[in-house]
N, C-alpha and C. Protein backbone atom coordinates (compact mmCIF):
# COMPACT_ATOMS: atom_id res chain seq x y z
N UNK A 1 50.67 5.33 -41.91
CA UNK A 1 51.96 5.87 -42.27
C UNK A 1 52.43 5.23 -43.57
N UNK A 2 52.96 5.82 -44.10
CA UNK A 2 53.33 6.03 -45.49
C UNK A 2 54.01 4.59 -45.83
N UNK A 3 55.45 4.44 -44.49
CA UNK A 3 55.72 3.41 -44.50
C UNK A 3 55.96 1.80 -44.31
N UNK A 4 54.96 1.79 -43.75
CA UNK A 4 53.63 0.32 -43.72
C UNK A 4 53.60 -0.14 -44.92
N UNK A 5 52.70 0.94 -45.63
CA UNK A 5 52.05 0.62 -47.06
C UNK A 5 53.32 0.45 -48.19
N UNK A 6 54.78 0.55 -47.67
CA UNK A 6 55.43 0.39 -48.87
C UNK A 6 55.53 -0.74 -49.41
N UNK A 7 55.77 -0.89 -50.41
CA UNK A 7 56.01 -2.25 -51.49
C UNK A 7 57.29 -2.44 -52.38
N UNK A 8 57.88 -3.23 -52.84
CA UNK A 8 58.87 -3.22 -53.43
C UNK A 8 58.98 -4.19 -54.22
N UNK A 9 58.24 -3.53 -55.67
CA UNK A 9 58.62 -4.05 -56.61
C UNK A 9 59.44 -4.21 -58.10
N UNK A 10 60.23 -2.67 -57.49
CA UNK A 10 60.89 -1.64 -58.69
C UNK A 10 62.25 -1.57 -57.91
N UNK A 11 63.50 -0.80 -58.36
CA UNK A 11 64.40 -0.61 -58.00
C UNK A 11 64.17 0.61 -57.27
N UNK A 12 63.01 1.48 -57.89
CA UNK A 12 62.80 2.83 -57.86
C UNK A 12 62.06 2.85 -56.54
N UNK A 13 61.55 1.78 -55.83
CA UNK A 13 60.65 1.63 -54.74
C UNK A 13 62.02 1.59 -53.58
N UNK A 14 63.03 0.67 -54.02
CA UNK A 14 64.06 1.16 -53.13
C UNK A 14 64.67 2.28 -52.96
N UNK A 15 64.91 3.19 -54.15
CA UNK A 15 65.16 4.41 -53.73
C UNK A 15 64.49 5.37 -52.97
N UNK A 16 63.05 5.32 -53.19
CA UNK A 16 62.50 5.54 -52.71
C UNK A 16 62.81 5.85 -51.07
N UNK A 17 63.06 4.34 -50.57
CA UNK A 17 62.98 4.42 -49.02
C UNK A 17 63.92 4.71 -48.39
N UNK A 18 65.18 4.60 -49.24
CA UNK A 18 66.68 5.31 -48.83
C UNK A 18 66.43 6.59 -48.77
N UNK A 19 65.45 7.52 -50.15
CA UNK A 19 65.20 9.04 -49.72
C UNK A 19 64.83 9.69 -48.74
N UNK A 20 63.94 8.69 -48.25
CA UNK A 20 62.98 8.90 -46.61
C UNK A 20 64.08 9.19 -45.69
N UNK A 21 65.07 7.86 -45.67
CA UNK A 21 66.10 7.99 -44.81
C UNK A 21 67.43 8.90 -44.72
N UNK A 22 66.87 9.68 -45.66
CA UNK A 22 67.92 11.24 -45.92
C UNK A 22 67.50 12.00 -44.60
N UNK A 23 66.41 12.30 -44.08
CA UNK A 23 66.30 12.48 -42.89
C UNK A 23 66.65 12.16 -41.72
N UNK A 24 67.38 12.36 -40.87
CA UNK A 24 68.08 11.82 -39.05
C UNK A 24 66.80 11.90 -38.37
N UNK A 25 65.97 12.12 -38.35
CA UNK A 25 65.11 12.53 -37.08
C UNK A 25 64.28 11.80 -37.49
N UNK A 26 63.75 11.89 -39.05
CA UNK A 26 63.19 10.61 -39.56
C UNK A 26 63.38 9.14 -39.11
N UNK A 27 64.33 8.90 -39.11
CA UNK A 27 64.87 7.55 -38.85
C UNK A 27 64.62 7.86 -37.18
N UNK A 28 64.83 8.56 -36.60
CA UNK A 28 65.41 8.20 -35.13
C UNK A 28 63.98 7.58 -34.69
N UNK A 29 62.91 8.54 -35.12
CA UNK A 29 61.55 8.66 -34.22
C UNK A 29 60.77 6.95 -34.67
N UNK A 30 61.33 6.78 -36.64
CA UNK A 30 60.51 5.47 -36.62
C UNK A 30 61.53 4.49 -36.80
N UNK A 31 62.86 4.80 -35.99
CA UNK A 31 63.83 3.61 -36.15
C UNK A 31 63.36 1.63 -36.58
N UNK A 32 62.04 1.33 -35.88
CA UNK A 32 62.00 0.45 -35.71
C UNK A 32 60.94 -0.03 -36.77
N UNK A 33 60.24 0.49 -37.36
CA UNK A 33 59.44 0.59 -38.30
C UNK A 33 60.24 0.23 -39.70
N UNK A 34 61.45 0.89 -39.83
CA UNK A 34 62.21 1.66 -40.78
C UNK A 34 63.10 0.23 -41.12
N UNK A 35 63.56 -0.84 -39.31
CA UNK A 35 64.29 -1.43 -39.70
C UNK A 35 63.98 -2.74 -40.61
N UNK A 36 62.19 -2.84 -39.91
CA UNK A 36 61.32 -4.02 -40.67
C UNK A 36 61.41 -3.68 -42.05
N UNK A 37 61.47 -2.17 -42.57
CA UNK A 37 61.35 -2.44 -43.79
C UNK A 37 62.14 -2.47 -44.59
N UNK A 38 62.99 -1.98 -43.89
CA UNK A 38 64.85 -1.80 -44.32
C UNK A 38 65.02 -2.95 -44.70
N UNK A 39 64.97 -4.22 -44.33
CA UNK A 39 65.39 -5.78 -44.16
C UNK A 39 63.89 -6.29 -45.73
N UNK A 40 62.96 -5.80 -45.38
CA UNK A 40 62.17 -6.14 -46.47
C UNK A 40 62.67 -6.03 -47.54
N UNK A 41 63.31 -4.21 -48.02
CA UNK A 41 63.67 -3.95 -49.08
C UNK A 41 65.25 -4.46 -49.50
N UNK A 42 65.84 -4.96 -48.84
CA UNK A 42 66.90 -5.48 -49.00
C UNK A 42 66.69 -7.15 -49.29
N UNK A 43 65.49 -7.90 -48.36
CA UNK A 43 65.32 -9.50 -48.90
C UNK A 43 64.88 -9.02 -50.32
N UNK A 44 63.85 -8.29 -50.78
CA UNK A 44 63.44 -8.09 -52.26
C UNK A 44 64.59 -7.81 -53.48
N UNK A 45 65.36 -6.71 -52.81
CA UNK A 45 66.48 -6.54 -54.04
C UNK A 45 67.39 -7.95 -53.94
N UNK A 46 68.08 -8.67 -53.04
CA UNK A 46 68.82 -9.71 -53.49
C UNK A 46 68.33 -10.60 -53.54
N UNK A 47 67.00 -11.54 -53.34
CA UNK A 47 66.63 -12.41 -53.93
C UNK A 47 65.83 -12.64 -55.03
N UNK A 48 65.16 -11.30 -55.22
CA UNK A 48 64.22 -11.19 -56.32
C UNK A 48 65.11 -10.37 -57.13
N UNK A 49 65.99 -9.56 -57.35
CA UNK A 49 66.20 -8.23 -58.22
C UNK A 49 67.23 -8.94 -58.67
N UNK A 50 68.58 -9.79 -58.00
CA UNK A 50 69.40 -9.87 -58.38
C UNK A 50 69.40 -11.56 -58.03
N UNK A 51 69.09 -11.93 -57.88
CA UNK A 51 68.15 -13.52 -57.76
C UNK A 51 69.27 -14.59 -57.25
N UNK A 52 70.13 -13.81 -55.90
CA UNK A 52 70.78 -14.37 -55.02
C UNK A 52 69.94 -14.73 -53.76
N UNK A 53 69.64 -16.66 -53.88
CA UNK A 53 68.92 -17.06 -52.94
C UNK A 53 69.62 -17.74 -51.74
N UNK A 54 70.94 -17.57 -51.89
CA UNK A 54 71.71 -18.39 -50.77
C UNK A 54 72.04 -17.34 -49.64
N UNK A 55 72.22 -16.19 -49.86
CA UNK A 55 72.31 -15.20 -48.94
C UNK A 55 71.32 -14.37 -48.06
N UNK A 56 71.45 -15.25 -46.34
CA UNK A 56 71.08 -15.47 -45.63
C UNK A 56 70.51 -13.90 -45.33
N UNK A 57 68.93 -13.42 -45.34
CA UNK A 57 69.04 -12.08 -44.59
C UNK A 57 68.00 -12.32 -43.02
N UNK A 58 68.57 -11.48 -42.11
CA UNK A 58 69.67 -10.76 -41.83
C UNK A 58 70.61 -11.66 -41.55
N UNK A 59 72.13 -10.75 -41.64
CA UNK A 59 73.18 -12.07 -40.98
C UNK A 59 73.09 -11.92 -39.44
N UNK A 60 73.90 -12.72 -39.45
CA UNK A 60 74.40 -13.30 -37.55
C UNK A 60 75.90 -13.08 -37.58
N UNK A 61 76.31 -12.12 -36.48
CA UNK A 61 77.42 -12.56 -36.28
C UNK A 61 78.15 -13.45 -35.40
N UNK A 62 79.45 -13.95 -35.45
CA UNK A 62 79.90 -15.18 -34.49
C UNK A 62 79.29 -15.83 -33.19
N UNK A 63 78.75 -14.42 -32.69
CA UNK A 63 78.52 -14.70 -31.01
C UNK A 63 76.83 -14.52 -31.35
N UNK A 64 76.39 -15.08 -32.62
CA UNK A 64 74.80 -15.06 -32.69
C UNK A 64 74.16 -14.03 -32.48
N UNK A 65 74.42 -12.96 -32.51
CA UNK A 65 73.81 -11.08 -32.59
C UNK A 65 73.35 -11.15 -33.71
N UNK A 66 72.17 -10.56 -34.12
CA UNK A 66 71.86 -10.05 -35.62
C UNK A 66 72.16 -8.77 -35.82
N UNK A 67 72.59 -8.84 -36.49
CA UNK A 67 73.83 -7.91 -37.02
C UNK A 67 72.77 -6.47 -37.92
N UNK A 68 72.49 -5.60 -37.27
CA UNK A 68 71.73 -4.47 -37.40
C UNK A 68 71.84 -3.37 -38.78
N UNK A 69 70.93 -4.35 -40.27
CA UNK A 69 71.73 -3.63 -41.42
C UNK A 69 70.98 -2.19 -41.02
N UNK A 70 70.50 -1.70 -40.87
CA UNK A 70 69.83 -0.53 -40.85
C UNK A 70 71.01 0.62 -39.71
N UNK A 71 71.74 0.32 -39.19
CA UNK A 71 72.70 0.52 -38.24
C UNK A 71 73.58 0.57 -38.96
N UNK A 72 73.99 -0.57 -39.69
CA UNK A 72 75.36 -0.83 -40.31
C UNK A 72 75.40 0.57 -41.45
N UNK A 73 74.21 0.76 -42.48
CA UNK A 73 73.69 1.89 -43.43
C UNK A 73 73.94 3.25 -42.75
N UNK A 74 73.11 3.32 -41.48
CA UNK A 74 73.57 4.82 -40.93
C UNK A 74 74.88 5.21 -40.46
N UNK A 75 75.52 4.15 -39.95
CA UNK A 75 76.90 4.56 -39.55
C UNK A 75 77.97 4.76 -40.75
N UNK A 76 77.81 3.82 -41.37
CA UNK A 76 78.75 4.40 -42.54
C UNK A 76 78.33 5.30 -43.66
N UNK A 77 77.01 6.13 -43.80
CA UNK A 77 76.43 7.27 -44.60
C UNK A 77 76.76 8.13 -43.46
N UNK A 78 76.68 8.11 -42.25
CA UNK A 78 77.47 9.20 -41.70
C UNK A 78 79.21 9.08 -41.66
N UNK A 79 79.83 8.54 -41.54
CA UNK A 79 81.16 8.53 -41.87
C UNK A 79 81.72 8.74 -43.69
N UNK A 80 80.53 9.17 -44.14
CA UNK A 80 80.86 9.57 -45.73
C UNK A 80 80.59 7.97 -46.72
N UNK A 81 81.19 7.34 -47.20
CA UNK A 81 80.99 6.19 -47.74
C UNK A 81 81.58 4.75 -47.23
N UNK A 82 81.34 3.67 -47.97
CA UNK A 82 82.01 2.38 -48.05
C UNK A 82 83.52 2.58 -48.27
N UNK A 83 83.80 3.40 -49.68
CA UNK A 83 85.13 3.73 -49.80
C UNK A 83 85.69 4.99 -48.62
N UNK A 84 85.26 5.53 -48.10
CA UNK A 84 85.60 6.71 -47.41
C UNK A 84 86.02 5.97 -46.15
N UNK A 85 85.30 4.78 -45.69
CA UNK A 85 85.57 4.29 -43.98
C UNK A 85 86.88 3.21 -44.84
N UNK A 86 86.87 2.61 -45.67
CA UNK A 86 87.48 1.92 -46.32
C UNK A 86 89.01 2.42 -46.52
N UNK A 87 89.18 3.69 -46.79
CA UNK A 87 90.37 4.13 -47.57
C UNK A 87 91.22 4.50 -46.07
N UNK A 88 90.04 4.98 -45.21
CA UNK A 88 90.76 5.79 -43.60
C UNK A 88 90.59 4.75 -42.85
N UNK A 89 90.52 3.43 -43.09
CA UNK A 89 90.78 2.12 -42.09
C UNK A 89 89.43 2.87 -40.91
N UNK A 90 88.35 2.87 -41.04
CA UNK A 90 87.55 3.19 -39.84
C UNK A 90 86.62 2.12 -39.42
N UNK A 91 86.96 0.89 -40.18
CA UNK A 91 85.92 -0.15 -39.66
C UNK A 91 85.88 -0.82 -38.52
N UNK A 92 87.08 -0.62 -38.10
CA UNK A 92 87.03 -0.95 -36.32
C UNK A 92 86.20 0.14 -35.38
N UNK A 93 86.25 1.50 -35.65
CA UNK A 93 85.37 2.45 -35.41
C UNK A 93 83.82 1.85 -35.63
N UNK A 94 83.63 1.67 -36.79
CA UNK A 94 82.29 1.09 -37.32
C UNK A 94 81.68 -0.08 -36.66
N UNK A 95 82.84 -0.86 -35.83
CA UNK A 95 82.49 -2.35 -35.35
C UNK A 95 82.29 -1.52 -34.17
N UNK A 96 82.90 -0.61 -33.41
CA UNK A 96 82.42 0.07 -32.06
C UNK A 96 80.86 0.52 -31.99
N UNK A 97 81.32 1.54 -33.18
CA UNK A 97 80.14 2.16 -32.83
C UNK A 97 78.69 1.39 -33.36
N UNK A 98 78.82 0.12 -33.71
CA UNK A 98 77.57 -1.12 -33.99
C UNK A 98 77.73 -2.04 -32.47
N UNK A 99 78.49 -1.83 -31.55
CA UNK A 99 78.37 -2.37 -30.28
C UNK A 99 79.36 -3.94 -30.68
N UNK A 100 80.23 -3.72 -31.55
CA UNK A 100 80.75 -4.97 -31.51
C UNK A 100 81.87 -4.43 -31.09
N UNK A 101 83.28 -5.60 -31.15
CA UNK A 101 84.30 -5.42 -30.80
C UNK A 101 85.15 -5.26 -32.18
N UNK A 102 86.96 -4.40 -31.50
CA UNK A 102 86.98 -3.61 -32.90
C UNK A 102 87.64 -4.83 -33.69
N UNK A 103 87.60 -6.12 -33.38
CA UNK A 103 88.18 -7.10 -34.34
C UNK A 103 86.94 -7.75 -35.06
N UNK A 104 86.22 -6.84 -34.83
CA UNK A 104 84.83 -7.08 -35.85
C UNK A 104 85.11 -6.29 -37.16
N UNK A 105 86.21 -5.02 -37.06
CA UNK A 105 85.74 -4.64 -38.50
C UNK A 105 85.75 -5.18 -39.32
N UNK A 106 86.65 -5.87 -39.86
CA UNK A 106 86.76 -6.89 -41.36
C UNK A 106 85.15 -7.07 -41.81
N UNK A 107 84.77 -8.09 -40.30
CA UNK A 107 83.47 -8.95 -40.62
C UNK A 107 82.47 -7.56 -40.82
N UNK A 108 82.42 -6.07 -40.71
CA UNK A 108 81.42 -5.33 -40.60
C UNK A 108 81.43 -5.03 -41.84
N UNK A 109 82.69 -4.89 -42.94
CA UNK A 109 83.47 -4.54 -44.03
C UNK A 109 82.51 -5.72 -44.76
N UNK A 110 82.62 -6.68 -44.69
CA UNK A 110 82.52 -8.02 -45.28
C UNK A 110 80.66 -8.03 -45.37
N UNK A 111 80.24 -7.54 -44.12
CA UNK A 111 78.36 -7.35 -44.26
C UNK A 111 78.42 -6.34 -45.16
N UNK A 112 78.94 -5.58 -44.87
CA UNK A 112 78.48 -4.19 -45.59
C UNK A 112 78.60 -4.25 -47.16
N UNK A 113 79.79 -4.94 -47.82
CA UNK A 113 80.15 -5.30 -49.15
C UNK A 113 78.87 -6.06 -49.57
N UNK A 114 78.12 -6.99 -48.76
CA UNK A 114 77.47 -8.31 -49.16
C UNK A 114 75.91 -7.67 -49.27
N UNK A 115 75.72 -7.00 -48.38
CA UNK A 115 74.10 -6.63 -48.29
C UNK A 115 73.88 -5.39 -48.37
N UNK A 116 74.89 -4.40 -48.64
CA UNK A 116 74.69 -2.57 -48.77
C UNK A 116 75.13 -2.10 -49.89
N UNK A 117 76.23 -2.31 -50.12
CA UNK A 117 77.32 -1.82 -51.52
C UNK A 117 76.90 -3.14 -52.42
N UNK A 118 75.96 -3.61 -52.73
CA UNK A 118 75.79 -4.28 -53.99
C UNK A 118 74.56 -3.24 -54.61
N UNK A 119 73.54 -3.19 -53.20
CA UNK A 119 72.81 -1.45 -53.73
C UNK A 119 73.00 -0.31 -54.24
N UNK A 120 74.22 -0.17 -53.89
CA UNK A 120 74.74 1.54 -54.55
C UNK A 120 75.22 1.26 -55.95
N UNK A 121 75.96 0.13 -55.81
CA UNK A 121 76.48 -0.16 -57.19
C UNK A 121 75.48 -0.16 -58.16
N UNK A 122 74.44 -0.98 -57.94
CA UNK A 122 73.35 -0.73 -58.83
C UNK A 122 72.52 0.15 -59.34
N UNK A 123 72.73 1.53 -58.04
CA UNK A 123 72.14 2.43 -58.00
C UNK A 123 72.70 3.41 -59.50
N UNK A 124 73.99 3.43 -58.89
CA UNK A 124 75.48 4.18 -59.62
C UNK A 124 75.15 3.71 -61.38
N UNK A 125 74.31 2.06 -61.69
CA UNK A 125 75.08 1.89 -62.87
C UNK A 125 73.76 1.29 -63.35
N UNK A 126 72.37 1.52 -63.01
CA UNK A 126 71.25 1.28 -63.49
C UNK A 126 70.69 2.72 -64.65
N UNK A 127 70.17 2.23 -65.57
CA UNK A 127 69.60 2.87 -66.34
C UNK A 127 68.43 3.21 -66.41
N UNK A 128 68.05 4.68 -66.45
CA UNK A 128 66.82 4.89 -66.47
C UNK A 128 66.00 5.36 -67.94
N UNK A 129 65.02 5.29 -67.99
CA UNK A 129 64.33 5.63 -68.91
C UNK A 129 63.18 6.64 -68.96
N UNK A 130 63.04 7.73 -68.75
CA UNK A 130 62.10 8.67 -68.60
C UNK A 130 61.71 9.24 -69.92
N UNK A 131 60.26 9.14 -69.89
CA UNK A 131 59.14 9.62 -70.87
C UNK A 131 57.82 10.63 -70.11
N UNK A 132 58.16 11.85 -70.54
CA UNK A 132 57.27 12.86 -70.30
C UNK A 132 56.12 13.39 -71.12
N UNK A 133 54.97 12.71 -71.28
CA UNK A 133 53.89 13.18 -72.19
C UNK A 133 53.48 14.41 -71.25
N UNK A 134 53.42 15.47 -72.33
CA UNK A 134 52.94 16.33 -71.26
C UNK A 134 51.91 16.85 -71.43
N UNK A 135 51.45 16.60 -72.73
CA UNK A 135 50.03 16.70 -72.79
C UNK A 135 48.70 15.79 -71.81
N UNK A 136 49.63 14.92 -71.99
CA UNK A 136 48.87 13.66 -70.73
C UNK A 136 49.18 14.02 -68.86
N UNK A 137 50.06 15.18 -68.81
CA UNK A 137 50.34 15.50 -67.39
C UNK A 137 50.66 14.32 -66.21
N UNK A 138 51.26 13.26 -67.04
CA UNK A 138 52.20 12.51 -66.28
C UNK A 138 53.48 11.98 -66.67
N UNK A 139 53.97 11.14 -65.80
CA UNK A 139 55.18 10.95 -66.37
C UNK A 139 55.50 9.19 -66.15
N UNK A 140 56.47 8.66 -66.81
CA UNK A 140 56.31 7.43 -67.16
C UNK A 140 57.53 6.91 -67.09
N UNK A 141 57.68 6.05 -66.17
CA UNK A 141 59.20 5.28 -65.80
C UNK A 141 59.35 4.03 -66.05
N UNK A 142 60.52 3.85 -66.81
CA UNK A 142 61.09 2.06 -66.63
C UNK A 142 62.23 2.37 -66.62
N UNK A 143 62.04 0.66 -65.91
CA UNK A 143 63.76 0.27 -65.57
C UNK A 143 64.65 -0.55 -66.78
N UNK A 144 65.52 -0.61 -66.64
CA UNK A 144 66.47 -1.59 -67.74
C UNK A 144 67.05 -2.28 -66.85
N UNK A 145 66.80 -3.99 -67.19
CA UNK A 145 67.00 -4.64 -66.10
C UNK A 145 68.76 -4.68 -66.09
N UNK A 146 69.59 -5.42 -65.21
CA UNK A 146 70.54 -5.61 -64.78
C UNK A 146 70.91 -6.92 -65.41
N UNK A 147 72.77 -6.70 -66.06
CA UNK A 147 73.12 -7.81 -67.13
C UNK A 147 73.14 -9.00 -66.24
N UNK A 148 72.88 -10.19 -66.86
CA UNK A 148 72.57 -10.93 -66.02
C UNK A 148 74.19 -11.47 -65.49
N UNK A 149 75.20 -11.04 -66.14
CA UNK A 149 76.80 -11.35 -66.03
C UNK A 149 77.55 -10.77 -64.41
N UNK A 150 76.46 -9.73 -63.91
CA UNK A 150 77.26 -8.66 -62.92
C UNK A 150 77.24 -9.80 -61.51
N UNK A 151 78.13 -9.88 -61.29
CA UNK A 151 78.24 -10.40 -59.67
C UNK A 151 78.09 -9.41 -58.52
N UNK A 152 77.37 -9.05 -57.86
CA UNK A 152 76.81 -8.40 -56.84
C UNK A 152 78.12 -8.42 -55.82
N UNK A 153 78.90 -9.45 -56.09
CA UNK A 153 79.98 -9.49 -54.07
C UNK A 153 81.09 -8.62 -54.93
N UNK A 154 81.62 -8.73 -56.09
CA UNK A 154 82.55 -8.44 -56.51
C UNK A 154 82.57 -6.74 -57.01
N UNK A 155 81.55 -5.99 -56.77
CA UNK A 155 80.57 -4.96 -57.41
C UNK A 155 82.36 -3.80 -56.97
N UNK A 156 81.96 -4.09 -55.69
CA UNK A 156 83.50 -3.15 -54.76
C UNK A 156 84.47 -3.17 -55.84
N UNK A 157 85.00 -3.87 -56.50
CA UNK A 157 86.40 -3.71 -56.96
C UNK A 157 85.76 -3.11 -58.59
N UNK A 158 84.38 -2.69 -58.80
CA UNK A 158 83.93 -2.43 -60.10
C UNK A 158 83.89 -0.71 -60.31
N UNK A 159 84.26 -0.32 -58.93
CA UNK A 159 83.75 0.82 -58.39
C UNK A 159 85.01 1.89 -58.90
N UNK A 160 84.67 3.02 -59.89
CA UNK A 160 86.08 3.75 -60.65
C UNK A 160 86.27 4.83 -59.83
């Protein structure tokens, strides 16, 4: 399976696996597959991409649960966005429906800012570079790396 063999050494390798997960049924059947790599591609982007080594993956919450980012991602892409559960106060919803209690939302708000929405942001404000030889019948991608000035926690309040 396709997703075994993934690797992540591009930004574009993460998009990649978020595309996969545009599918529901996708996810449901290899939930568990999906979450090993979910957690892979997320240790790679913040310690290697954005070269935050103090942030613990996965977290724990209070009562020592590991706190399910692959869960945390589907519930709030189905409730529309970060800002969308954000603006309609639904993170106590979000702490339910992750099996916590609803005085978890803050802390679900607070994962989600730290290890999900530093991704989109980057997604939203990375530059691409595409070169089409087409005589050569391929095509040719780079990235432009990320200023080294951007703070990843603070990304939320960068968001127009």
């Amino acid at each position: 399976m396709i997703i075994w063999d993934m690797e992540f050494h591009y930004f574009s390798d993460c998009k990649s696996l978020l595309e996969m997960m545009e599918d529901g049924e996708f996810v449901i059947k290899y939930k568990h597959d999906l979450e090993t790599k979910f957690e892979e591609m997320l240790t790679w982007f913040i310690n290697v991409k954005l070269g935050i080594i103090t942030r613990p993956i996965s977290p724990y919450a209070a009562d020592n649960r590991k706190v399910d980012l692959l869960g945390l991602y589907m519930v709030v892409k189905r409730d529309g966005s970060y800002r969308n559960v954000t603006d309609n106060n639904l993170w106590v919803v979000v702490a339910k429906d992750m099996s916590y209690e609803y005085h978890d939302g803050e802390f679900m708000r607070i994962i989600y800012a730290m290890y999900l929405d530093v991704l989109f942001y980057v997604d939203a404000h990375y530059v691409w570079i595409q070169l089409v030889p087409v005589r050569l019948g391929y095509e040719v991608k780079a990235e432009v790396k990320i200023s080294s000035y951007l703070d990843p926690v603070r990304c939320l309040l960068c968001k127009g």
